[in-house]
C-alpha atoms as a PDB file:
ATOM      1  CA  UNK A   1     -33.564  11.735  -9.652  1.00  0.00           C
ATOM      2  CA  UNK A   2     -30.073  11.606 -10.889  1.00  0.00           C
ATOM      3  CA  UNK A   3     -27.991   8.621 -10.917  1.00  0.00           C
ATOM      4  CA  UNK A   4     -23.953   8.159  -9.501  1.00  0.00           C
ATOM      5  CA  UNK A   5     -22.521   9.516 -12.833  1.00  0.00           C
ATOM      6  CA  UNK A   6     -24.578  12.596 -13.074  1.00  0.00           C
ATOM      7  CA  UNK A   7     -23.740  13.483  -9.235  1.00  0.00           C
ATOM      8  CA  UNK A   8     -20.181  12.515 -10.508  1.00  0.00           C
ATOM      9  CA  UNK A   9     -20.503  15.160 -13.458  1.00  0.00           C
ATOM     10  CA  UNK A  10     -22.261  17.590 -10.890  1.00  0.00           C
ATOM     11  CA  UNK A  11     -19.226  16.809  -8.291  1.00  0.00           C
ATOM     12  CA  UNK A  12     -16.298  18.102 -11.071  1.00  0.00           C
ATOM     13  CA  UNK A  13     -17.686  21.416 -10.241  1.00  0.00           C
ATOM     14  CA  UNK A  14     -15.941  21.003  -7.034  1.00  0.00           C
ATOM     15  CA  UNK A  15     -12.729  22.587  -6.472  1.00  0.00           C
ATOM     16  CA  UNK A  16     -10.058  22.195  -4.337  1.00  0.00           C
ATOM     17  CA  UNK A  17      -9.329  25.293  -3.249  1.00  0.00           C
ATOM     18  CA  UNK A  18      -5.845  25.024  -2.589  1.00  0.00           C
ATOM     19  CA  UNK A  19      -4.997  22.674  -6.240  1.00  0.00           C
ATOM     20  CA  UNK A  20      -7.445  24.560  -8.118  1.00  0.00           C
ATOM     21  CA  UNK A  21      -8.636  21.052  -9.652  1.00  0.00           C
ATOM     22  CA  UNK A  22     -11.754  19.106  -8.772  1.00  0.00           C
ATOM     23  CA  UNK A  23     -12.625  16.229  -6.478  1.00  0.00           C
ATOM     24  CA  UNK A  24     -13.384  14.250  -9.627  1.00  0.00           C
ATOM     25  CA  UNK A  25      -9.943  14.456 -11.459  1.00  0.00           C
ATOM     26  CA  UNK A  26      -8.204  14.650  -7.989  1.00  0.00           C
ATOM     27  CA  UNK A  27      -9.528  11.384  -7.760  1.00  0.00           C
ATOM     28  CA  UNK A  28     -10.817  12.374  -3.806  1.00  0.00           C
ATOM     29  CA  UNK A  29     -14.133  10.554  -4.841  1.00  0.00           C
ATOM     30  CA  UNK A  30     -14.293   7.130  -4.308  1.00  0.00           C
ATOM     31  CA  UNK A  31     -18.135   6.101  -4.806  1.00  0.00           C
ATOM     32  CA  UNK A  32     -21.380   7.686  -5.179  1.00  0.00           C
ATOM     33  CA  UNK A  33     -24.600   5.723  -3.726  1.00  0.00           C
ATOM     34  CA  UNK A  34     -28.412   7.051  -4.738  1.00  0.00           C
ATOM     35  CA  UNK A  35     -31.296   5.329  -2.739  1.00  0.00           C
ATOM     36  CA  UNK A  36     -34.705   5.303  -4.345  1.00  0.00           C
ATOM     37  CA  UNK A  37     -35.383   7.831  -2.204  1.00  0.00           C
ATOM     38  CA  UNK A  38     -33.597  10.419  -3.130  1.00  0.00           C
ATOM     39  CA  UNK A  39     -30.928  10.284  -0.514  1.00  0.00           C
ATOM     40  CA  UNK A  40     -27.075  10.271  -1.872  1.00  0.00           C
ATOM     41  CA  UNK A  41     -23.882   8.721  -0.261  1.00  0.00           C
ATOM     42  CA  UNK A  42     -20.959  10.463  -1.334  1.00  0.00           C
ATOM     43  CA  UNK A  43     -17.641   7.937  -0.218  1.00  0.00           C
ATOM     44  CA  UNK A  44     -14.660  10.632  -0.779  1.00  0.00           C
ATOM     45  CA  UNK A  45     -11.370  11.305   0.852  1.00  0.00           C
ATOM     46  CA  UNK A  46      -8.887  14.152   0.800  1.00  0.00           C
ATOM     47  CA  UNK A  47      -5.293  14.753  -0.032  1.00  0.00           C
ATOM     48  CA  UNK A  48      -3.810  14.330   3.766  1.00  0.00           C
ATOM     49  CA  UNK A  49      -5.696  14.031   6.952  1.00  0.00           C
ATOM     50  CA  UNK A  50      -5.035  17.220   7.956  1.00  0.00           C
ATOM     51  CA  UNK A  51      -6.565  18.557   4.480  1.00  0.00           C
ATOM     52  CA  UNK A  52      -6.806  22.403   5.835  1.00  0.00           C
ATOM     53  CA  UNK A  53      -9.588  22.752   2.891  1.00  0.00           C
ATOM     54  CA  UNK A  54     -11.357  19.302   4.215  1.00  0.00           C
ATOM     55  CA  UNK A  55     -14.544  21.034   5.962  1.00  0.00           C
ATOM     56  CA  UNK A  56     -14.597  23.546   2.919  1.00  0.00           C
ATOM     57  CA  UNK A  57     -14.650  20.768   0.507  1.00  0.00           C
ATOM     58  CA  UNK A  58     -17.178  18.289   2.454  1.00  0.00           C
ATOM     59  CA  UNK A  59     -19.750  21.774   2.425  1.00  0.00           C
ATOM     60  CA  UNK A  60     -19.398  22.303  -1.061  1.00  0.00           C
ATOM     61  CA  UNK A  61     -19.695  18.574  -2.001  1.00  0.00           C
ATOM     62  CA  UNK A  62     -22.962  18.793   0.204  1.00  0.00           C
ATOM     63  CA  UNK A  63     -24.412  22.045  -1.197  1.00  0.00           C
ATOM     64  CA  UNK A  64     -23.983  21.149  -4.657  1.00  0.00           C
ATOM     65  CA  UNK A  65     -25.243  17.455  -4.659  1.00  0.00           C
ATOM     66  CA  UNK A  66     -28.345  18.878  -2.795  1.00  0.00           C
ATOM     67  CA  UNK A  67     -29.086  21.233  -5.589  1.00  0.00           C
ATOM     68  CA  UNK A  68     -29.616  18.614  -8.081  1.00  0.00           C
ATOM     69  CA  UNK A  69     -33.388  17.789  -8.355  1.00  0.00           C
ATOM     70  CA  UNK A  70     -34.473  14.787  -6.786  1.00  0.00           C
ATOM     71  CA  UNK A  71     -32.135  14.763  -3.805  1.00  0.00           C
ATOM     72  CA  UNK A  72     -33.361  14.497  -0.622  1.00  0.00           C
ATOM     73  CA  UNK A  73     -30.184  14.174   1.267  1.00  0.00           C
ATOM     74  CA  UNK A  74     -26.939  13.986   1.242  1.00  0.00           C
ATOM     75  CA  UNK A  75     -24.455  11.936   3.557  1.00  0.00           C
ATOM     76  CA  UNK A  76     -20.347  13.032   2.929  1.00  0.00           C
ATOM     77  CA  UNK A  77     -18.618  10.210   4.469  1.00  0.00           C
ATOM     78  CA  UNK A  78     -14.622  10.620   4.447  1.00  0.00           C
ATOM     79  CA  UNK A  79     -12.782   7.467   4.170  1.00  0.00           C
ATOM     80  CA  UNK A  80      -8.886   7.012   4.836  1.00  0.00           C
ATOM     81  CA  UNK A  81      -8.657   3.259   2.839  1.00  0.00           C
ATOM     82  CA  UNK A  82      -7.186   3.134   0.362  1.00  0.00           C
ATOM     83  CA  UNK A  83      -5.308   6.532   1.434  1.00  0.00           C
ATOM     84  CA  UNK A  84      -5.114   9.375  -1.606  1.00  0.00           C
ATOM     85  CA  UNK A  85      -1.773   9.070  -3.776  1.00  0.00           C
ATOM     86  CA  UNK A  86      -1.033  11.444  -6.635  1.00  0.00           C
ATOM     87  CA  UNK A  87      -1.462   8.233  -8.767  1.00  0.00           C
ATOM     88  CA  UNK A  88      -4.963   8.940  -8.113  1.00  0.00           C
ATOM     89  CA  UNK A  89      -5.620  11.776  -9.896  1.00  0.00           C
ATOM     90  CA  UNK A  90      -6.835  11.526 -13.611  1.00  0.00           C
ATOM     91  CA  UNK A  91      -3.881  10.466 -16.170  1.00  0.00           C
ATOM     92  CA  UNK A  92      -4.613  13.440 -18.400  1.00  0.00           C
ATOM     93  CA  UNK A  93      -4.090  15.628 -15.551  1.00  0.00           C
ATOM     94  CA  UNK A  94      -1.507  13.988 -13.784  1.00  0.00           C
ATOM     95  CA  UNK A  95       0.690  14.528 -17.078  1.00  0.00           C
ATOM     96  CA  UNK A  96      -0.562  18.159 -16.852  1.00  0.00           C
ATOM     97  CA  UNK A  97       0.569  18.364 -13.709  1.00  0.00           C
ATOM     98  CA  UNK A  98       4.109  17.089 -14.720  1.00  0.00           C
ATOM     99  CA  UNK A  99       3.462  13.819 -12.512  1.00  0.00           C
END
């Protein structure tokens, strides 16, 4: 069963589609939980409420935490505290990014 940093690593797959960057470095996910029993509670959030790509997102953050072996569910919950702020994402990337 993999542990919160492996679903972590697993989760930079994740793109958002409209930044091109992942949930990771965006800095969208706040906590990973994994019960003994497999099951996984993912605590993200997006860039704005009204996150056009939110429903795309919370799929693929589903889809690909339920391909890892060992998982036997997955929970997305979307959380607005502490609300997303470009001081969120990675340094390395905000300085990329020109932030």
């Amino acid at each position: 069963m993999p542990d919160a940093d492996q679903i972590k690593k697993a989760l930079r797959g994740v793109k958002d589609p409209e930044l091109n960057l992942n949930i990771v470095d965006l800095g969208l996910v706040y906590g990973v939980d994994v019960a003994e029993s497999g099951d996984v509670h993912v605590r993200m959030t997006l860039t704005s409420p009204g996150c056009p790509a939110g429903p795309e997102i919370t799929q693929d953050v589903k889809e690909t935490v339920a391909n890892l072996d060992g998982v036997n569910a997955v929970d997305v919950e979307i959380v607005w505290e502490p609300y997303w702020t470009p001081e969120k994402i990675d340094p390395r990337i905000r300085s990329f990014l020109g932030f």
